[in-house]
C-alpha atoms as a PDB file:
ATOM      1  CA  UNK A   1     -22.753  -3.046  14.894  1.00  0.00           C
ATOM      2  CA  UNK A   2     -23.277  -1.434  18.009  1.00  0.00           C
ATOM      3  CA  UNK A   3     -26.981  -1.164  19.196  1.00  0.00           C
ATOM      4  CA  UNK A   4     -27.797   1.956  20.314  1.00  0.00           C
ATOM      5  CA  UNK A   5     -30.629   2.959  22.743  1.00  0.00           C
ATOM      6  CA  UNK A   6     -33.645   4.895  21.815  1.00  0.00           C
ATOM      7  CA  UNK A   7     -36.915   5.925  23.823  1.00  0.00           C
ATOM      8  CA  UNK A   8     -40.231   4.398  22.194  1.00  0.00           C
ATOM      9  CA  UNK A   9     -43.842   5.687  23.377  1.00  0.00           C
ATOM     10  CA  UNK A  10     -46.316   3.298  24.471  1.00  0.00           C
ATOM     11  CA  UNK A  11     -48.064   3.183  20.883  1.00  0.00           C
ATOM     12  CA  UNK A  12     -45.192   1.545  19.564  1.00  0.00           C
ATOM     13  CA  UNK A  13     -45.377  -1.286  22.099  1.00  0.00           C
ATOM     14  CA  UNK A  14     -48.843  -1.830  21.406  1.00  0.00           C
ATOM     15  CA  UNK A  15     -48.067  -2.079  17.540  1.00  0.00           C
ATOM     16  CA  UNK A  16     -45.423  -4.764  18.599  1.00  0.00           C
ATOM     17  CA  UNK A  17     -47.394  -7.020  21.789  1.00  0.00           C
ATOM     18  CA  UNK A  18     -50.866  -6.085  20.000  1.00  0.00           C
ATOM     19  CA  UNK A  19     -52.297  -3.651  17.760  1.00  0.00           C
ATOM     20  CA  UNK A  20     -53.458  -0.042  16.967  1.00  0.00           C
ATOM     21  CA  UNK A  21     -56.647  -1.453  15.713  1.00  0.00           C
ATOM     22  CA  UNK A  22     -59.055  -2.186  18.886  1.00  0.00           C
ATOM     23  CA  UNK A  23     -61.368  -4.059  16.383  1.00  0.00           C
ATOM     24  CA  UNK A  24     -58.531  -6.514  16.102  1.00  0.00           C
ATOM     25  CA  UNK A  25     -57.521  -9.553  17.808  1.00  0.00           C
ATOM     26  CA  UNK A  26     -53.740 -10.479  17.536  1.00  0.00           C
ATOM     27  CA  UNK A  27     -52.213 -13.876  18.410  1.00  0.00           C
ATOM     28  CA  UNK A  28     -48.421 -14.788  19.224  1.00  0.00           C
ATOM     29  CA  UNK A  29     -47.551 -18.580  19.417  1.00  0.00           C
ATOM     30  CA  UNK A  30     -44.507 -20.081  20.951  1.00  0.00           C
ATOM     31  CA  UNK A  31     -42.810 -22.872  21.272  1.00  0.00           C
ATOM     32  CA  UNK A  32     -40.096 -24.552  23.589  1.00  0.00           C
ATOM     33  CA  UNK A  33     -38.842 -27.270  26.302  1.00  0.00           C
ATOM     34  CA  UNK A  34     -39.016 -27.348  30.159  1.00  0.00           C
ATOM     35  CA  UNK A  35     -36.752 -28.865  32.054  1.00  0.00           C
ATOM     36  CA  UNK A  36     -36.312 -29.555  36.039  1.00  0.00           C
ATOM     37  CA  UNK A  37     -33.447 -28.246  37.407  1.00  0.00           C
ATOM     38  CA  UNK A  38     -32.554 -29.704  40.468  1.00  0.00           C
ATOM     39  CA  UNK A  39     -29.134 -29.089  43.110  1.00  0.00           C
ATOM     40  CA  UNK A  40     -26.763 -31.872  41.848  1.00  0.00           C
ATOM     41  CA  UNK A  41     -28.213 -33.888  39.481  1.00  0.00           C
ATOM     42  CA  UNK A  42     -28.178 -33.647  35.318  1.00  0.00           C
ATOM     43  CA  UNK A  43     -30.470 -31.446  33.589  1.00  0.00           C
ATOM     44  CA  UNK A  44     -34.044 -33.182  33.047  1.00  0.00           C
ATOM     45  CA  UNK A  45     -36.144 -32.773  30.144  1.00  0.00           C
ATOM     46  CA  UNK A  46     -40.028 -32.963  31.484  1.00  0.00           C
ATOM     47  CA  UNK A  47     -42.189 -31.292  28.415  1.00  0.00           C
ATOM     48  CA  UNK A  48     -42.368 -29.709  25.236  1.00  0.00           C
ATOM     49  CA  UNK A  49     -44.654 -26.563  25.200  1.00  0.00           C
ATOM     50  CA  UNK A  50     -46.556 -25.259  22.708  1.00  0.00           C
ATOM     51  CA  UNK A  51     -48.329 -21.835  23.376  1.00  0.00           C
ATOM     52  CA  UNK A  52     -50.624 -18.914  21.743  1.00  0.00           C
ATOM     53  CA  UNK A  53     -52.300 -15.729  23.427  1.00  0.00           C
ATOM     54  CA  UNK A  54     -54.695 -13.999  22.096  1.00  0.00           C
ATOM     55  CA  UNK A  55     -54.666  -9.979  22.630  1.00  0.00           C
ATOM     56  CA  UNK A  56     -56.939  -6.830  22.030  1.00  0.00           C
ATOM     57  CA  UNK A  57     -55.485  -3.139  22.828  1.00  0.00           C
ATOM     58  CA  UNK A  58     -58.135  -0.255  23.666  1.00  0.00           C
ATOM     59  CA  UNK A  59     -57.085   3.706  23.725  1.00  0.00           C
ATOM     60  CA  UNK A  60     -58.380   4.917  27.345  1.00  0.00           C
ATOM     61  CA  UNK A  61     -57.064   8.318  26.706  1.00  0.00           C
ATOM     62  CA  UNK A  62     -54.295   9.871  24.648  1.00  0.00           C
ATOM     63  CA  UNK A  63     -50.819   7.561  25.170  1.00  0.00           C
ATOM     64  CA  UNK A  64     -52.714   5.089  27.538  1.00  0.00           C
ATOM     65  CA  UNK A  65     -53.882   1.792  26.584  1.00  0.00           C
ATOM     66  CA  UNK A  66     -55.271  -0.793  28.105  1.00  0.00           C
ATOM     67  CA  UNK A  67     -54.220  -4.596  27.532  1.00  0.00           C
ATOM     68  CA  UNK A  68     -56.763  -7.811  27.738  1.00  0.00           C
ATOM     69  CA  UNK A  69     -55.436 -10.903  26.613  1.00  0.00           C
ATOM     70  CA  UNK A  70     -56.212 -15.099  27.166  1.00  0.00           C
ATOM     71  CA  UNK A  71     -53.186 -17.542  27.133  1.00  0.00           C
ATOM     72  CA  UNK A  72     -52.790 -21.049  26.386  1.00  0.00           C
ATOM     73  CA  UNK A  73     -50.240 -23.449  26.616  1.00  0.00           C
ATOM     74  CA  UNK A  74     -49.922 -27.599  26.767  1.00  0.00           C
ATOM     75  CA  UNK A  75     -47.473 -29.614  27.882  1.00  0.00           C
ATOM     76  CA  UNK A  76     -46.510 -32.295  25.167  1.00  0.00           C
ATOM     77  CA  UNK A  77     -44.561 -35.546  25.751  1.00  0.00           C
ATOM     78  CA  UNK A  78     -40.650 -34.634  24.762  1.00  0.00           C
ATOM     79  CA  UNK A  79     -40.705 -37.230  22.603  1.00  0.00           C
ATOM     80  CA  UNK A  80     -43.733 -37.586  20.777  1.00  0.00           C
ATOM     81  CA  UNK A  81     -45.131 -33.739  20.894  1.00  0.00           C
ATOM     82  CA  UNK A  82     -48.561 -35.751  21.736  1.00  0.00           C
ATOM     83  CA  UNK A  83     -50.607 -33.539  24.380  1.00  0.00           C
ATOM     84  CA  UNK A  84     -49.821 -34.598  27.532  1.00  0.00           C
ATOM     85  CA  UNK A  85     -53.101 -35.571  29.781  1.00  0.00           C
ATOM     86  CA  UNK A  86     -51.984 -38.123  32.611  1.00  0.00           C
ATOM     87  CA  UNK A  87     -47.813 -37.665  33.593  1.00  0.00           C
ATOM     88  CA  UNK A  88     -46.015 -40.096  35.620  1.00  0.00           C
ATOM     89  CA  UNK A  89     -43.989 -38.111  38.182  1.00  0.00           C
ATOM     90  CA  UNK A  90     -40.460 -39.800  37.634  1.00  0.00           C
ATOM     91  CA  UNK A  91     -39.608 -38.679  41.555  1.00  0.00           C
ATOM     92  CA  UNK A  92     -42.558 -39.925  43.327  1.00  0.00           C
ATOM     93  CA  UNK A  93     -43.737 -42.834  40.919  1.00  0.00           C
ATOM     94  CA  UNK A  94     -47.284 -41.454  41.197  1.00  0.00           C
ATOM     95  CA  UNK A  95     -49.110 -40.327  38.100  1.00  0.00           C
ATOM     96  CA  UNK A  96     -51.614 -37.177  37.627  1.00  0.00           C
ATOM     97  CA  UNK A  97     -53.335 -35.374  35.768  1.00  0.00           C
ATOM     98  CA  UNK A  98     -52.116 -32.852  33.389  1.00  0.00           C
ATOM     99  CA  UNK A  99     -53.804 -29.183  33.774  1.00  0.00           C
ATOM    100  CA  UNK A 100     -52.517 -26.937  30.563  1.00  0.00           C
ATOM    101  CA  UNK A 101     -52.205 -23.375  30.833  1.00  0.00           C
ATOM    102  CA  UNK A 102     -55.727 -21.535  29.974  1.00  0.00           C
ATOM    103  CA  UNK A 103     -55.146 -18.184  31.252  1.00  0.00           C
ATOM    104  CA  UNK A 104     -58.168 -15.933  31.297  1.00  0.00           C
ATOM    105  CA  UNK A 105     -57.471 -13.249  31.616  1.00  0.00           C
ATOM    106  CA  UNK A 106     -53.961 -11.185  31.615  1.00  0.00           C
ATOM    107  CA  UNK A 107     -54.218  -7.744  31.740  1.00  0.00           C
ATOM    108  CA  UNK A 108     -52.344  -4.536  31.949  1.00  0.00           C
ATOM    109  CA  UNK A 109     -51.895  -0.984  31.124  1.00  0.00           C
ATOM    110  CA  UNK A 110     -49.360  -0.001  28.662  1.00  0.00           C
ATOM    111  CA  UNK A 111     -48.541   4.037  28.793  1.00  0.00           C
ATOM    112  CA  UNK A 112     -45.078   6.225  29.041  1.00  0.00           C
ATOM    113  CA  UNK A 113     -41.621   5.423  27.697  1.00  0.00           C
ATOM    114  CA  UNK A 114     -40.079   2.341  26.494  1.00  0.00           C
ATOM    115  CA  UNK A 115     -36.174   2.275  25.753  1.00  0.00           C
ATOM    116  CA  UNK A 116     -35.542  -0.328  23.533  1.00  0.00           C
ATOM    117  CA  UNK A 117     -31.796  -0.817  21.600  1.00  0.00           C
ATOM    118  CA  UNK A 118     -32.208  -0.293  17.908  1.00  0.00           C
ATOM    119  CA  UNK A 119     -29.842  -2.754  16.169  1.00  0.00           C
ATOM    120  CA  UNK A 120     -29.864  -2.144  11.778  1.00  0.00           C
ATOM    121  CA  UNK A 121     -33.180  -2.562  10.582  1.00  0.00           C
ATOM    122  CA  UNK A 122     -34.132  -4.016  14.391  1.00  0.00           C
ATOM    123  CA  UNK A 123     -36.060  -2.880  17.195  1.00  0.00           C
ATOM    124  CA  UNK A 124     -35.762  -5.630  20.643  1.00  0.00           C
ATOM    125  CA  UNK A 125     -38.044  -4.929  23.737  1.00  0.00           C
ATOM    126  CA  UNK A 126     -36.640  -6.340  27.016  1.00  0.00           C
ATOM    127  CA  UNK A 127     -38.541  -7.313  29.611  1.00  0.00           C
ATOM    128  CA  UNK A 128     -37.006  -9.133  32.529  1.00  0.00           C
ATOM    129  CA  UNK A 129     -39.861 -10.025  35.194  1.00  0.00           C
ATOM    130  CA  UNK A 130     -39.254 -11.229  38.492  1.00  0.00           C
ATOM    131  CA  UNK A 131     -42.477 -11.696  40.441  1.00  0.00           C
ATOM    132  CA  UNK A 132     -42.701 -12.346  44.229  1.00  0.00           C
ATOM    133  CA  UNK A 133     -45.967 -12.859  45.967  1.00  0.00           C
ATOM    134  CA  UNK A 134     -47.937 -14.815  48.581  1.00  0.00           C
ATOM    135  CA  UNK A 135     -48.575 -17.972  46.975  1.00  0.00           C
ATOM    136  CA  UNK A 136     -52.600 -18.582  47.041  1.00  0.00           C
ATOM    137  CA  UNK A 137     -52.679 -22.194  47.747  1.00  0.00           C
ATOM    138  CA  UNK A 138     -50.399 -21.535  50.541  1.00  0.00           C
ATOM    139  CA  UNK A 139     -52.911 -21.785  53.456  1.00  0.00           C
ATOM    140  CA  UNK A 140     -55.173 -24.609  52.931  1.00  0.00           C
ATOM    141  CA  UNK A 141     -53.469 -27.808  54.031  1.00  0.00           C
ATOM    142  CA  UNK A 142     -55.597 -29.710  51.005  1.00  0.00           C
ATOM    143  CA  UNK A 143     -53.076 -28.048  48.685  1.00  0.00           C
ATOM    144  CA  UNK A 144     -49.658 -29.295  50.748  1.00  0.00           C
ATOM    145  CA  UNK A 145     -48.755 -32.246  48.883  1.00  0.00           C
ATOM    146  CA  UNK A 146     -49.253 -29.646  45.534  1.00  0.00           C
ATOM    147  CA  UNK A 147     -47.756 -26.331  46.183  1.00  0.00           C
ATOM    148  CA  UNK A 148     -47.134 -25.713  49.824  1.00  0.00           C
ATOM    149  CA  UNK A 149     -43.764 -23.034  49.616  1.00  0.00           C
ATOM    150  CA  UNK A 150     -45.312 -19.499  50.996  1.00  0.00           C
ATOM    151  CA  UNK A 151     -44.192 -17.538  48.785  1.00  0.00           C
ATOM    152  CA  UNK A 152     -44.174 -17.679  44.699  1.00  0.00           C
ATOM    153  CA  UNK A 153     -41.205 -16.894  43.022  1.00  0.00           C
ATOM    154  CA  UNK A 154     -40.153 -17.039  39.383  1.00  0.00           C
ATOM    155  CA  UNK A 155     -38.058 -15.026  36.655  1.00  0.00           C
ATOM    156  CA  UNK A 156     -39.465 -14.280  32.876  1.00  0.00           C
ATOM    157  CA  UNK A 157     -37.107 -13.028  30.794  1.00  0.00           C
ATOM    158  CA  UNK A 158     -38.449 -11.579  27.348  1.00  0.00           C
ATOM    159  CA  UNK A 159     -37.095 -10.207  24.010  1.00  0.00           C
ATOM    160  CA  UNK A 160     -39.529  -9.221  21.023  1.00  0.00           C
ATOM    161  CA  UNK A 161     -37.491  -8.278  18.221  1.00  0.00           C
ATOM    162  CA  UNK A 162     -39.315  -6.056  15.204  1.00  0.00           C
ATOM    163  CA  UNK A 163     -38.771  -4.062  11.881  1.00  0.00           C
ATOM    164  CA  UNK A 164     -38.206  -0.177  13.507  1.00  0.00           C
ATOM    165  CA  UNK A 165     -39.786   0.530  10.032  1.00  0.00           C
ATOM    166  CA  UNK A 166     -42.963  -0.791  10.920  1.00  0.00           C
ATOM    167  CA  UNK A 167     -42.780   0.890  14.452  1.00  0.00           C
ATOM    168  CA  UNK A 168     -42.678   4.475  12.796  1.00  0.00           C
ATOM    169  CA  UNK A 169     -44.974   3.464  10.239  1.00  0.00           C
ATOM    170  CA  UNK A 170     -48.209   5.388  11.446  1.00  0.00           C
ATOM    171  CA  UNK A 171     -50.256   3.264   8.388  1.00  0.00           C
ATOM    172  CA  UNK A 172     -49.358   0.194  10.327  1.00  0.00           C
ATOM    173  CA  UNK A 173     -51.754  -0.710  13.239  1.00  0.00           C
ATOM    174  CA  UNK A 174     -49.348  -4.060  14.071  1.00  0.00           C
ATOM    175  CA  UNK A 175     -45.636  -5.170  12.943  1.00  0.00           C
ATOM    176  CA  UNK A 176     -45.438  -7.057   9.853  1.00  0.00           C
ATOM    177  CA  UNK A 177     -43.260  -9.438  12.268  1.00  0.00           C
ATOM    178  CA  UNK A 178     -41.971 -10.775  15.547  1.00  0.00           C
ATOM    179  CA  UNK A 179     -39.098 -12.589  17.229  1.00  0.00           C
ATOM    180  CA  UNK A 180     -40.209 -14.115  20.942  1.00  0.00           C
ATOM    181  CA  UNK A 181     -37.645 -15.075  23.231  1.00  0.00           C
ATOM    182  CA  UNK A 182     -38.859 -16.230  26.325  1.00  0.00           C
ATOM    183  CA  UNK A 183     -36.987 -18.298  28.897  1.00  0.00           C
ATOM    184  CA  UNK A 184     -38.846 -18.503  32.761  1.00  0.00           C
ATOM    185  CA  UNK A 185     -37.055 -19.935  35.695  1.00  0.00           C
ATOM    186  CA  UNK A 186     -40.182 -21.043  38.372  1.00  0.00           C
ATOM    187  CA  UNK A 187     -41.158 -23.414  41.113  1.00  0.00           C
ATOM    188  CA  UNK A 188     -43.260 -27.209  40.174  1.00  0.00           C
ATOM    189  CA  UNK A 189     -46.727 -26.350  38.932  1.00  0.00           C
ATOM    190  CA  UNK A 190     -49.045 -27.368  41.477  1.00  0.00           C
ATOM    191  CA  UNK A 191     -50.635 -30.511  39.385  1.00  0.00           C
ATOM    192  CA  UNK A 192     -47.268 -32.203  39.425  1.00  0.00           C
ATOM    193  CA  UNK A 193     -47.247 -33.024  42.972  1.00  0.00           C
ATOM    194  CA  UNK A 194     -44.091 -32.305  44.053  1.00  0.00           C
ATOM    195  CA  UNK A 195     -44.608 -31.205  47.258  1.00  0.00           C
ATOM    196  CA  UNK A 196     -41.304 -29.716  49.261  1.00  0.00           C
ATOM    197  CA  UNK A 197     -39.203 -31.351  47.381  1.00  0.00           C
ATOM    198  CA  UNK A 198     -36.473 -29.352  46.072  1.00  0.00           C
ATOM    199  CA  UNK A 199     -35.515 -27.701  42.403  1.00  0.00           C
ATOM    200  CA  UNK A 200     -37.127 -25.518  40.171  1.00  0.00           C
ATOM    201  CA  UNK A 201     -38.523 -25.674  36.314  1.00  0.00           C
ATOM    202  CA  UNK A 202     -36.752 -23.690  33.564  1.00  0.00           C
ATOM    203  CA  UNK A 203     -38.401 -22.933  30.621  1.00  0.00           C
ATOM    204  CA  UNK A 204     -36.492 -22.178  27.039  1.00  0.00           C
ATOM    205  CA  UNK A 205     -39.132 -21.430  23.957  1.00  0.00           C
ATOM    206  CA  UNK A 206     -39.264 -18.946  20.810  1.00  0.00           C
ATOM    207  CA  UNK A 207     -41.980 -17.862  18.725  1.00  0.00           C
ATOM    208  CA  UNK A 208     -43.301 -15.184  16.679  1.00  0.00           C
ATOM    209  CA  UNK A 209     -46.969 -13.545  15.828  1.00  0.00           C
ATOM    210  CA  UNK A 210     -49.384 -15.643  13.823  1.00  0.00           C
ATOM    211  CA  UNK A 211     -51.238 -13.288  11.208  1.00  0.00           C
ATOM    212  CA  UNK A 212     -54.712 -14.804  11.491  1.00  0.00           C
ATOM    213  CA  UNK A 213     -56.472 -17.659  13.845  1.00  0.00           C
ATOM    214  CA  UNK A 214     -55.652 -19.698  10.429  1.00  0.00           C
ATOM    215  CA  UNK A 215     -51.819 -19.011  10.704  1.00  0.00           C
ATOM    216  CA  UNK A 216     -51.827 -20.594  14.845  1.00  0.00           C
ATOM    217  CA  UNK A 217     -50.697 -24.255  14.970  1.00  0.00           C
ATOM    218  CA  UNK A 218     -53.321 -26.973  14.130  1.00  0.00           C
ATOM    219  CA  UNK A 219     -53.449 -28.119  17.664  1.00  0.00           C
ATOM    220  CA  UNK A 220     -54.737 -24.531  18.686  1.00  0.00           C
ATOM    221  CA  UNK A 221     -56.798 -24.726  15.671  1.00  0.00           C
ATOM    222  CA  UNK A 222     -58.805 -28.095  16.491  1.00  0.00           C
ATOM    223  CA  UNK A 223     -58.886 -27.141  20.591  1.00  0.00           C
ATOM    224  CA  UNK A 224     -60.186 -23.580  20.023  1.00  0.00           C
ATOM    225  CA  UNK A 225     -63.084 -24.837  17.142  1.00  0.00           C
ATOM    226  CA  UNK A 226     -63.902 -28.021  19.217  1.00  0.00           C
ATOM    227  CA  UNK A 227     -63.665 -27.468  23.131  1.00  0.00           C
ATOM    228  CA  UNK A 228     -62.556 -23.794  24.104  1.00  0.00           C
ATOM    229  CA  UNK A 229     -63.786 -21.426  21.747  1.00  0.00           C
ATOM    230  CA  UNK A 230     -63.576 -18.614  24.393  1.00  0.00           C
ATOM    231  CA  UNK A 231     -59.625 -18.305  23.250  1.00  0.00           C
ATOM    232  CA  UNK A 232     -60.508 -17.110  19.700  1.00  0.00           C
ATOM    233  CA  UNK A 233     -61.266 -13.799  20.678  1.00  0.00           C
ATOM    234  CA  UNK A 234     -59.676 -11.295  23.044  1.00  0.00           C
ATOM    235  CA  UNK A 235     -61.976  -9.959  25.336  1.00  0.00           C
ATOM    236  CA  UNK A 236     -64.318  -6.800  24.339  1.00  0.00           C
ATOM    237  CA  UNK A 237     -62.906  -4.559  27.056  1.00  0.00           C
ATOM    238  CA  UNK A 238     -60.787  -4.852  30.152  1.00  0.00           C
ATOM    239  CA  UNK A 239     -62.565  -7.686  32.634  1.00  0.00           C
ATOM    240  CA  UNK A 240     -62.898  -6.343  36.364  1.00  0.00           C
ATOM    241  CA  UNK A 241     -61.514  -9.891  37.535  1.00  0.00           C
ATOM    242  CA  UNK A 242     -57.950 -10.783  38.842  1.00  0.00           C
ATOM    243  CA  UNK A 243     -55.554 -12.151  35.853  1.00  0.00           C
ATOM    244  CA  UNK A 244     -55.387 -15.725  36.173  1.00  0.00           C
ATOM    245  CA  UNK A 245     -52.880 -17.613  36.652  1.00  0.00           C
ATOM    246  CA  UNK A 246     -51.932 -21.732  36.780  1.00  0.00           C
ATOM    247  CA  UNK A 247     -51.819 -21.133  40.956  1.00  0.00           C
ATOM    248  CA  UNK A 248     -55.682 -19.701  41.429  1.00  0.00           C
ATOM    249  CA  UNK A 249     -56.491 -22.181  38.264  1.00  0.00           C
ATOM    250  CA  UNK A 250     -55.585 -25.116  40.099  1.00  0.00           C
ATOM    251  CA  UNK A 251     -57.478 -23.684  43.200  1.00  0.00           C
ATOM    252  CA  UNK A 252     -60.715 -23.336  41.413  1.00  0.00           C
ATOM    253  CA  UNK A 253     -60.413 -26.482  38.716  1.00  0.00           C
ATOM    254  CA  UNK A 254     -58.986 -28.685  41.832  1.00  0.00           C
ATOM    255  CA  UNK A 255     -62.040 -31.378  42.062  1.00  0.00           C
ATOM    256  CA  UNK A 256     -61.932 -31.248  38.016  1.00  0.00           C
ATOM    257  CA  UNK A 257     -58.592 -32.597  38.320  1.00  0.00           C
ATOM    258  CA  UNK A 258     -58.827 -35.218  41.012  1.00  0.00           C
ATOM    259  CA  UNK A 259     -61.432 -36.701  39.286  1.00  0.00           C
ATOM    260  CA  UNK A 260     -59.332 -36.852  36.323  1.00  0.00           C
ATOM    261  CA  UNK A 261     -61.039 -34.472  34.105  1.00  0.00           C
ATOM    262  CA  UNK A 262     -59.434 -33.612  30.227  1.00  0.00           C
ATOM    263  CA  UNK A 263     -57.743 -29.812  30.726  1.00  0.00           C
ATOM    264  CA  UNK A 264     -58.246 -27.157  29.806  1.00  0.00           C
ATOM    265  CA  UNK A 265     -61.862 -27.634  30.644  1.00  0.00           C
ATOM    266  CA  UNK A 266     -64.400 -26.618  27.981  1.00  0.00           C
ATOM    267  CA  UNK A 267     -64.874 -22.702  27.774  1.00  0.00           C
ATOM    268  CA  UNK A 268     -67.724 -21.100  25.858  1.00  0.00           C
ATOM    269  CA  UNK A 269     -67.423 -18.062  23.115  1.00  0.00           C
ATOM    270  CA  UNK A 270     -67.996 -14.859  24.956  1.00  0.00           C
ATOM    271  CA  UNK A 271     -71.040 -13.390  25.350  1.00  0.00           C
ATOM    272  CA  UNK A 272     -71.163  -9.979  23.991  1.00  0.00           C
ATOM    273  CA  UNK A 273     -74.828  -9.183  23.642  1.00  0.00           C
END
């Protein structure tokens, strides 16, 4: 069968990232390796990665929403899945610590046209990312040994796959389901120490949308209740902060981490009084 193109308006995208229902928040979770990829030598498996974001769409104006979401992920041990808090660097001997993902926040605005190719009963949004900017830690020589390239560079690649059904379904405020593909190549996070030297991290994980806080994996579950319960919620409304990312995270957590704190670092419930 031969998938054939159609145009989509931005409420159908929010159905499939998020949801109709500003009241709601909606979680994804993924799952996946990364590996180092380096100019003539084998493939290297580093980490397992196990990831969830929680997301809240509001209507601005007719066909014009905006998008607030918080992200998570930790890097496991490939071979036990235990979270990863202290990593031996297997090219400089020297071991770190560990700082996860904790993303707060990443925002957008999702309006116009979306083509997407309609294949049977499927719908699959493409998305293939390729940001270039002046990397943040750049300029203070504290950060060389960490993350001293000038620019950052990377490639996300991503496919949602859902029921069309549910897309022109205006009873449904969310799909029923969802297929992630995501697969990233980027530079050495700045906590690994890598310094200049050379190769790149490629990342290869799946996932889908959990139906509840309930449905995300138990790991999620336990750090959410017990240490971060700011992640359990999307925020209220858009924030008027820059998204954050692991780059300007490792700028502002970077005493945290040389003295060895546990990431991510604790994180209170919102305050929306």
């Amino acid at each position: 069968m031969v998938a054939e193109i159609q145009e989509f308006d931005a409420s159908h995208w929010v159905k499939t990232r998020s949801s109709l229902d500003p009241t709601q928040s909606t979680f994804l979770t993924w799952t996946g390796s990364i590996f180092a990829f380096i100019p003539g030598e084998k493939r290297k498996l580093l980490f397992k990665i196990l990831g969830m974001s929680v997301s809240r769409c509001i209507l601005t104006q007719e066909g014009n929403w905006d998008f607030t979401s918080r992200e998570l992920t930790y890097y496991l041990d490939p071979q036990t899945s235990q979270v990863l808090h202290k990593w031996e660097n297997p090219w400089t001997g020297e071991t770190v610590s560990v700082m996860h993902v904790a993303n707060n926040p990443v925002q957008g605005n999702f309006k116009g046209q979306f083509s997407a190719p309609v294949e049977g009963e499927s719908t699959t949004f493409v998305f293939d990312i390729f940001p270039t900017y002046p990397n943040p830690l750049a300029d203070n020589p504290k950060f060389a040994p960490y993350s001293p390239q000038p620019i950052y560079q990377a490639a996300e690649l991503f496919k949602l796959t859902v029921p069309t059904a549910d897309l022109l379904n205006p009873e449904q405020a969310s799909v029923s389901q969802l297929r992630l593909s995501w697969d990233r190549i980027g530079p050495w996070l700045p906590w690994m120490k890598m310094g200049t030297n050379p190769g790149h991290l490629i990342y290869s994980a799946y996932g889908s949308k959990a139906n509840s806080f309930t449905d995300l994996p138990q790991l999620f579950q336990n750090e959410i209740n017990n240490r971060i319960p700011l992640y359990k919620n999307a925020p209220q409304s858009l924030l008027d902060v820059e998204d954050m990312t692991s780059w300007l995270y490792f700028q502002k957590h970077f005493d945290a981490y040389l003295a060895g704190e546990i990431f991510p670092l604790p994180e209170a419930e919102e305050d929306v009084t």
